[in-house]
Each structure stands twice: as C-alpha cells, then as structure tokens.
Protein backbone atom coordinates (compact mmCIF):
# COMPACT_ATOMS: atom_id res chain seq x y z
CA UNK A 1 0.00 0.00 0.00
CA UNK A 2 2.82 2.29 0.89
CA UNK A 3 4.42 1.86 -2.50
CA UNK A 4 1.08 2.90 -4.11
CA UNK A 5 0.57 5.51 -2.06
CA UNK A 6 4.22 6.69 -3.36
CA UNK A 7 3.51 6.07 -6.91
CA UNK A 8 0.49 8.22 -6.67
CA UNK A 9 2.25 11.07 -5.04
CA UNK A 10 4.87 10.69 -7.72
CA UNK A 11 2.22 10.42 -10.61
CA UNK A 12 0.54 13.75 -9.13
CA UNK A 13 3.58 15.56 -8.92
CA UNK A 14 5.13 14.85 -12.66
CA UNK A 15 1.59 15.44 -14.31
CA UNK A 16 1.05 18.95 -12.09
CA UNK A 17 4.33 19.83 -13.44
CA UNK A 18 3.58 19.17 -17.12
CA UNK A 19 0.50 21.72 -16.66
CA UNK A 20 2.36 24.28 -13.85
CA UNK A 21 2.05 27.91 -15.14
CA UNK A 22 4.77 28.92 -17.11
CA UNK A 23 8.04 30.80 -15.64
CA UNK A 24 6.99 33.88 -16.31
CA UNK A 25 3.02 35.20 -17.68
CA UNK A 26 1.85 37.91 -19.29
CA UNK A 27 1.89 40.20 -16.41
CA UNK A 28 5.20 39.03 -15.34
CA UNK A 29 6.35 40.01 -19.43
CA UNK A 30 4.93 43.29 -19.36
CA UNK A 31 6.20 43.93 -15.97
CA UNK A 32 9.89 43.46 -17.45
CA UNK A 33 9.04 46.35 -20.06
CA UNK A 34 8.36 48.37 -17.63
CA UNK A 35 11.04 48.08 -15.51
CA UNK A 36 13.55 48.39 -18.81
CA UNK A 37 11.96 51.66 -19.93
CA UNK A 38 11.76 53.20 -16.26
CA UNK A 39 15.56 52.22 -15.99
CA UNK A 40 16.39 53.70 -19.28
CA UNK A 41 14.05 57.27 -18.24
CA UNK A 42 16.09 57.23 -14.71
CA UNK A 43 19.47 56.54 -16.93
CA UNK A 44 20.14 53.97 -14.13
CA UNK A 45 21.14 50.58 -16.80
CA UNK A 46 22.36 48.71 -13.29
CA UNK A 47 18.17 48.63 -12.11
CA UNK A 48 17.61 46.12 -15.42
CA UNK A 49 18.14 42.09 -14.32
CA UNK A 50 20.58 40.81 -17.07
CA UNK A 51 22.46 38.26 -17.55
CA UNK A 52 25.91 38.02 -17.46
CA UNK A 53 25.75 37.24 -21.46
CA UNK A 54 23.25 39.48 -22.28
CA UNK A 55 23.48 40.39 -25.84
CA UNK A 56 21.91 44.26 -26.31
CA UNK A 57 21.92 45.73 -30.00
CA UNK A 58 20.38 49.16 -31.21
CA UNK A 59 19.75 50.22 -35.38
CA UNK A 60 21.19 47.09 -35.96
CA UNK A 61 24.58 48.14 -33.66
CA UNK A 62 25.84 45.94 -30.68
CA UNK A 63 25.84 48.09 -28.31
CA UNK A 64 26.56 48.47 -24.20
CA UNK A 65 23.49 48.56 -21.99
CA UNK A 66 22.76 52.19 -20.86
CA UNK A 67 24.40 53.16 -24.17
CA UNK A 68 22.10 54.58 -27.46
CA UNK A 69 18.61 55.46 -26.14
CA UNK A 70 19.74 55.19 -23.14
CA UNK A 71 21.41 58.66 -22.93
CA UNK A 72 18.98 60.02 -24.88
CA UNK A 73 15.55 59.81 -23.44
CA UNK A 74 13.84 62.19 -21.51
CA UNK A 75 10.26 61.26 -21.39
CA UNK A 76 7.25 58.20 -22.33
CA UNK A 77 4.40 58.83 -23.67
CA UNK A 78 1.07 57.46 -23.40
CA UNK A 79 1.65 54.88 -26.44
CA UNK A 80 2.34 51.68 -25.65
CA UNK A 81 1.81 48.96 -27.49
CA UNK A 82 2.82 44.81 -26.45
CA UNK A 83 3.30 41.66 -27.92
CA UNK A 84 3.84 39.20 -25.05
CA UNK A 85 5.01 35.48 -26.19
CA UNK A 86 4.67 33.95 -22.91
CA UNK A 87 5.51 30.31 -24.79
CA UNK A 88 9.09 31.83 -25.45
CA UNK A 89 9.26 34.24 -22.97
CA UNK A 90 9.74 37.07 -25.05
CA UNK A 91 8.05 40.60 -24.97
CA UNK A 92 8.07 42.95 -28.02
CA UNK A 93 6.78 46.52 -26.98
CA UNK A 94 6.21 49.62 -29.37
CA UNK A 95 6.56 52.89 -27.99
CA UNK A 96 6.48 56.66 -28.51
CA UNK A 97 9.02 58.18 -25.95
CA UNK A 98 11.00 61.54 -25.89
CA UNK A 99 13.78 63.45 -26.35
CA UNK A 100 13.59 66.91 -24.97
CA UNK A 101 9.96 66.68 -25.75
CA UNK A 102 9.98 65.60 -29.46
CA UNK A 103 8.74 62.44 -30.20
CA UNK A 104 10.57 59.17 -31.12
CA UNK A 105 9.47 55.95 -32.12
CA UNK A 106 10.98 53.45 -30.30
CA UNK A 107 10.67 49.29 -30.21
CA UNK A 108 12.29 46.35 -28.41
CA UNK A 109 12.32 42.96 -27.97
CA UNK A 110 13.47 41.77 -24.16
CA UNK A 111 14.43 37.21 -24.43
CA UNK A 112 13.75 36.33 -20.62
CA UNK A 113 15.38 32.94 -19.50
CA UNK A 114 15.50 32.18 -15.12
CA UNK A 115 14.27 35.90 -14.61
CA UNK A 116 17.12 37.56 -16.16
CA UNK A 117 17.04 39.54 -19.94
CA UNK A 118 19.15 37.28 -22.12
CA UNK A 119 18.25 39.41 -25.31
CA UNK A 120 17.46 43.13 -26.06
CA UNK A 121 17.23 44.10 -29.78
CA UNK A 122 15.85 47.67 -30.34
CA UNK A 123 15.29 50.78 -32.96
CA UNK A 124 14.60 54.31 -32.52
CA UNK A 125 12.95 56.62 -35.18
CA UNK A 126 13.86 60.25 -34.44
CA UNK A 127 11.63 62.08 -37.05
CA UNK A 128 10.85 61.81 -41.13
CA UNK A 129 14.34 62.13 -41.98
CA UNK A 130 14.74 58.70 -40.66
CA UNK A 131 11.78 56.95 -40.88
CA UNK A 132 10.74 58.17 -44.53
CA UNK A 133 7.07 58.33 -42.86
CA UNK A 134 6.61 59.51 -39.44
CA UNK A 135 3.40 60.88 -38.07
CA UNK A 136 2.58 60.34 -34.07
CA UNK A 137 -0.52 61.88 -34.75
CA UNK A 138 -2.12 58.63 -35.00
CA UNK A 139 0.23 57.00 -32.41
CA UNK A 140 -1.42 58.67 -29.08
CA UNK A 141 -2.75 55.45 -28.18
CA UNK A 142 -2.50 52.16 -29.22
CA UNK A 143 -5.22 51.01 -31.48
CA UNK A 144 -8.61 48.99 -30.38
CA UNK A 145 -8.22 46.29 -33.17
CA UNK A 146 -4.54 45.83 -32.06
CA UNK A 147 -4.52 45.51 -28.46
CA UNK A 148 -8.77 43.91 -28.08
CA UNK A 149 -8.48 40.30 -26.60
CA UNK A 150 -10.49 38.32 -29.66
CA UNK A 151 -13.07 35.71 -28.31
CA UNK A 152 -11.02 32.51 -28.28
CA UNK A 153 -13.06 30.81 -30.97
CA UNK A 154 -11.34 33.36 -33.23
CA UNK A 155 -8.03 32.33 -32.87
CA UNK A 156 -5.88 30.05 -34.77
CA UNK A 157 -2.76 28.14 -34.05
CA UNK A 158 0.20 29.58 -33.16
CA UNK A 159 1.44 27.64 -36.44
CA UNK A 160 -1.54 28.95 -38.60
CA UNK A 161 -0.94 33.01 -37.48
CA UNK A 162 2.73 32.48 -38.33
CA UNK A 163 1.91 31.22 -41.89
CA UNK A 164 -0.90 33.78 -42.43
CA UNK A 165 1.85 36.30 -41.08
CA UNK A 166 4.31 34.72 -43.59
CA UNK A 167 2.51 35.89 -46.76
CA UNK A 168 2.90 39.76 -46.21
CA UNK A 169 6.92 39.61 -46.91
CA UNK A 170 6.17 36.94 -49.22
CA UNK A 171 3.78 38.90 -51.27
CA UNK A 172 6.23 41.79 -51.67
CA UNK A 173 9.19 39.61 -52.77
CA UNK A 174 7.17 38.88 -55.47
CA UNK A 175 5.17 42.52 -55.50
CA UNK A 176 1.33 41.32 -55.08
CA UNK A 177 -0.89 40.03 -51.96
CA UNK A 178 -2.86 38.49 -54.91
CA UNK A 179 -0.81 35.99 -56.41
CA UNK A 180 0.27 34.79 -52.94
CA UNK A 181 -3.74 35.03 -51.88
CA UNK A 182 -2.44 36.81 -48.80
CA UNK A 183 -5.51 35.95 -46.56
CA UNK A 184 -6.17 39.55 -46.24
CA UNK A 185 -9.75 40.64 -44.62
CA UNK A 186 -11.56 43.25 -47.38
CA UNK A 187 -11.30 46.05 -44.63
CA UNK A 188 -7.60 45.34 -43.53
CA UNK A 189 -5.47 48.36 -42.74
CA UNK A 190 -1.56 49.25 -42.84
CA UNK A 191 -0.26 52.10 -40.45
CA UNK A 192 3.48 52.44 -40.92
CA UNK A 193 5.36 55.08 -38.70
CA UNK A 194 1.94 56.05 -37.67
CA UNK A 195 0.96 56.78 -41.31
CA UNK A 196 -2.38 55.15 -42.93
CA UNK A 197 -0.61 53.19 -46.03
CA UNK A 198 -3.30 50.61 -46.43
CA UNK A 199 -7.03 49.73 -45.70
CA UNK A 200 -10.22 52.24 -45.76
CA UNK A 201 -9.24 55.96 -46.11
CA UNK A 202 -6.16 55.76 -47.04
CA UNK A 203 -5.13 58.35 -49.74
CA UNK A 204 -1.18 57.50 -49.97
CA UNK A 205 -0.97 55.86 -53.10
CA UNK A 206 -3.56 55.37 -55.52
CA UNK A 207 -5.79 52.84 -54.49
CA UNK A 208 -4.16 51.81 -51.45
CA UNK A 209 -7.97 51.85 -50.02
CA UNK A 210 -7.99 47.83 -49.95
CA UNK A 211 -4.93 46.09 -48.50
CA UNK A 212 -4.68 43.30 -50.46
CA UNK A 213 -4.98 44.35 -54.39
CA UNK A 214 -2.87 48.30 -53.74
CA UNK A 215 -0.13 48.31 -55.72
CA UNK A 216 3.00 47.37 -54.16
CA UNK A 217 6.51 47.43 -55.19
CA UNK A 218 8.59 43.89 -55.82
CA UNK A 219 10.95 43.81 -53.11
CA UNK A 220 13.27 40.25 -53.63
CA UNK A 221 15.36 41.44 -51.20
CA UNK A 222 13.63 41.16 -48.44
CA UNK A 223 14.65 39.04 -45.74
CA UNK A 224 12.00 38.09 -42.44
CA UNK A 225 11.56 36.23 -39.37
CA UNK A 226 9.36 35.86 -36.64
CA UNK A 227 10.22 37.82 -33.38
CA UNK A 228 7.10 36.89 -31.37
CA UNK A 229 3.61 35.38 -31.03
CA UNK A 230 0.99 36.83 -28.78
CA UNK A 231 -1.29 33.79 -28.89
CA UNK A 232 -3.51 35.81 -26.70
CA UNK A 233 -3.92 38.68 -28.47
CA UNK A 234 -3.82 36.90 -31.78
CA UNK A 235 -0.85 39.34 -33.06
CA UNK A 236 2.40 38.06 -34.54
CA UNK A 237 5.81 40.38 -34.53
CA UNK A 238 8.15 40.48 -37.44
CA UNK A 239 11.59 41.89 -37.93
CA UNK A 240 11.81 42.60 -41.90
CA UNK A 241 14.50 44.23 -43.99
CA UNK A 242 12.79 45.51 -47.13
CA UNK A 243 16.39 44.92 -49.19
CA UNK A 244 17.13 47.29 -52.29
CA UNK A 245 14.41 49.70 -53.66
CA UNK A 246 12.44 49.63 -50.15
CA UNK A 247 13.09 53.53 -49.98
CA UNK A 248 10.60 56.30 -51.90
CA UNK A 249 14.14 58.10 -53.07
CA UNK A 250 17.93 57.45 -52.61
CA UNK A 251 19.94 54.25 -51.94
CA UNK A 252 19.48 52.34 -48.76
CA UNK A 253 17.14 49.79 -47.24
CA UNK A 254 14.06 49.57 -45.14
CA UNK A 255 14.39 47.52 -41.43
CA UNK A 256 10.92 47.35 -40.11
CA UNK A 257 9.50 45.73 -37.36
CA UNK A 258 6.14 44.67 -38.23
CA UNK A 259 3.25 43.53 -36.48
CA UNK A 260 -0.28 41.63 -37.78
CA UNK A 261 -3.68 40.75 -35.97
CA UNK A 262 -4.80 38.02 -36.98
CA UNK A 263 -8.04 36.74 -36.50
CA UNK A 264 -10.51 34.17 -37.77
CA UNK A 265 -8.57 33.14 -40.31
CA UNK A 266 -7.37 36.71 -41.38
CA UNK A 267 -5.37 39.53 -41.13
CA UNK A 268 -7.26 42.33 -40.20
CA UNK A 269 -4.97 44.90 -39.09
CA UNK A 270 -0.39 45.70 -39.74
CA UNK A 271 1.00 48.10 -37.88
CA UNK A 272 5.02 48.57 -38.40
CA UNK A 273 7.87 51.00 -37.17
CA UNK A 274 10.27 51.97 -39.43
CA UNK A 275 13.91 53.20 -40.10
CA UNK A 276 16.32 54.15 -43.35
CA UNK A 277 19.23 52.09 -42.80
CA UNK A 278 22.61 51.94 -45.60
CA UNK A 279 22.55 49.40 -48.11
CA UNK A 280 23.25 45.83 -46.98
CA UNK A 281 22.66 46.23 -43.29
CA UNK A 282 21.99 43.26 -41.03
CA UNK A 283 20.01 42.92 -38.13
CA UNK A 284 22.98 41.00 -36.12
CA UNK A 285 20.39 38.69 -35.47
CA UNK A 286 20.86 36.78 -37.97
C-alpha cells in the first residue's frame, strides 16, 4: 500500500508539473518592459536584471546597456503597445518616448530565460528624416483592433498566425498580396510610422484603399523572421528588412519591425515601425 501511495504522489507531482504555469506570464512580461523603460528614463542601466551574457543591439549596432537610447531619453508617452510570447518568454513593446519633448518611435524585444534579460534588440525613429514616414498623430494610443483580446473561438494556431503572417513579406518579394492570396480581410489596414498606407481611407498611393490588391513594389530582397507570437492577443511580430528599392528616393534599405492581428482566419490589421538604414545592413540577429 505504501508503494502505491508513493507512486500516486509521484504520478501527481510529474503530471502537475507538465500543466504548472509557465516561468513567467503575461503580467510578469509586461512587468519586465516596464522596468527596462523606467531604468532607461532614470538613466540607471544597473536597475535592469541581465544576464551576465546578455546580448543588447540598437539600429542594428551591438551596443553596451545604458548606451544609445539610453542617454537620450527624456520622457514616455502614453503609447504603448505589447506583444507578449509567454511560450518563449519574449516581450516585443512599441513605444512613442522623448527626447527633450519631441517624439521618437521606439521598439524592443526583451528574451527572458531564469528571470534575467538574455536578449534586447531595439530601434529608434527620431523624425521623417529617418523613418521616410513619421506621423505620431495617429500613435497617441494604441489602437482597439490591435490591443482587443479576440473571443477565443477566433483564434488560430500559433502555427496557422505564423503562416498567415508569412505571406505579407512573401507577397512583396514577389510585388502582389494576390498571387500569394495573402488571406487579407476586405477592410484590412496598414499604419506604418503612424501613417495610414493601407485599408479604408487611405489616400497614400492610388488605391491603397484595400490592403490586399494596392499596388505594391517587388521587393526580392527582403529578408523576415518571426520575433514573437501573442497567442492571446492573436498578433504576430516580425523583424523585416525591405532589401534594395524599399526607400521612396535614394539608396538604402528599409528595417521594419512589423506587427499583424490576426483573427478568424485573417489579417485584419499591420501596424510597423520603421527606419532608413545603408545598403546591406543586417540585423545582427541573424
């Protein structure tokens, strides 16, 4: 009976461990976000818990933490904007902080492994200069259709968001949603660097009112991957460099990080920062 009794406890224990909560939750992914951009306001790197290999690049730069941004920034704002992967404990956040009371855009991606940050990969935007398209106009708050928990019936796979994801770079490599039937809902939208590019109302380009048949450039460059997958929100982050004749003038190339909602099958909603970068410029994440 005793040896039962042991077997049991032992069966209880290994199967409440296959379905414990994982090492760190949504609230425990945002909470890390906060505490990096309240370090980085306070210029105080030393209040961030990182690991002794941490690995920190900016614009594509390996940098030191509390260097870049971090000497630089002198306010947030009331955008912000997350993408929490609890799966791979990773939390992508999109921002609109200061410097000296203009507005940057700013976004970063924090790896957490045993409650330290592995992993910070970042970009800041300071103005149209840099980001070809910059208007914080429409970046006061995040938007309802990005951050608005879908009813779970809604959802797919974390596999099937990834593939719907998948077809966005993969229709501009070959320069049409259509031929790649991008699965594109009729009232999608696009809001790079805060400026409507796709979807109802928008006035860029002709005919950029529906997302998947505008006109779009052939971009077979362009290099992708996945960054994160809010299986929650039903949102999946992408870091993309648009490769040669990404800009609207001039040489260089396009990194964006690029977010999609998708939903019941279909992307409703992309929302992407943005940054001119010189030709031929990795990620260092590669």
């Amino acid at each position: 009976m005793k040896c039962l009794l042991n077997g049991i406890a032992l069966l209880f224990l290994f199967s409440s461990s296959l379905f414990a909560a994982p090492a760190c939750d949504r609230q425990c992914l945002a909470g890390y976000v906060t505490q990096y951009m309240d370090a980085m306001l306070a210029h105080k790197p030393e209040k961030v818990p990182v690991a002794a290999n941490l690995k920190y690049t900016e614009d594509c730069k390996q940098i030191k933490l509390g260097e870049g941004e971090w000497t630089k920034i002198s306010g947030l704002t009331s955008y912000r904007r997350d993408i929490l992967d609890v799966r791979e404990g990773v939390a992508v956040s999109f921002l609109v902080i200061e410097e000296d009371k203009s507005p940057v855009l700013y976004v970063v991606r924090l790896k957490i492994v045993d409650k330290k940050i592995t992993e910070i990969e970042s970009m800041a935007v300071h103005g149209q200069k840099e980001g070809m398209l910059f208007d914080t106009s429409n970046l006061q708050t995040a938007s309802k259709a990005m951050v608005s928990f879908p009813d779970k019936t809604q959802l797919g796979t974390r596999e099937e968001m990834i593939k719907a994801a998948l077809t966005y770079p993969a229709g501009l490599k070959i320069g049409s949603f259509v031929k790649v039937d991008s699965p594109m809902a009729t009232d999608a939208y696009r809001f790079e660097n805060g400026k409507l590019m796709a979807g109802p109302g928008c006035t860029f380009f002709p005919s950029c009112d529906v997302m998947k048949t505008q006109k779009i450039p052939a971009l077979s460059g362009i290099t992708q991957r996945v960054i994160a997958v809010d299986e929650e929100l039903g949102v999946v982050a992408m870091r993309m460099n648009f490769g040669p004749g990404s800009l609207l003038s001039g040489k260089g190339e396009l990194d964006v990080w690029h977010s999609f909602k998708i939903t019941g099958g279909l992307m409703r909603a992309a929302e992407a920062f943005c940054k001119q970068m010189p030709p031929a410029t990795k990620s260092g994440w590669e």
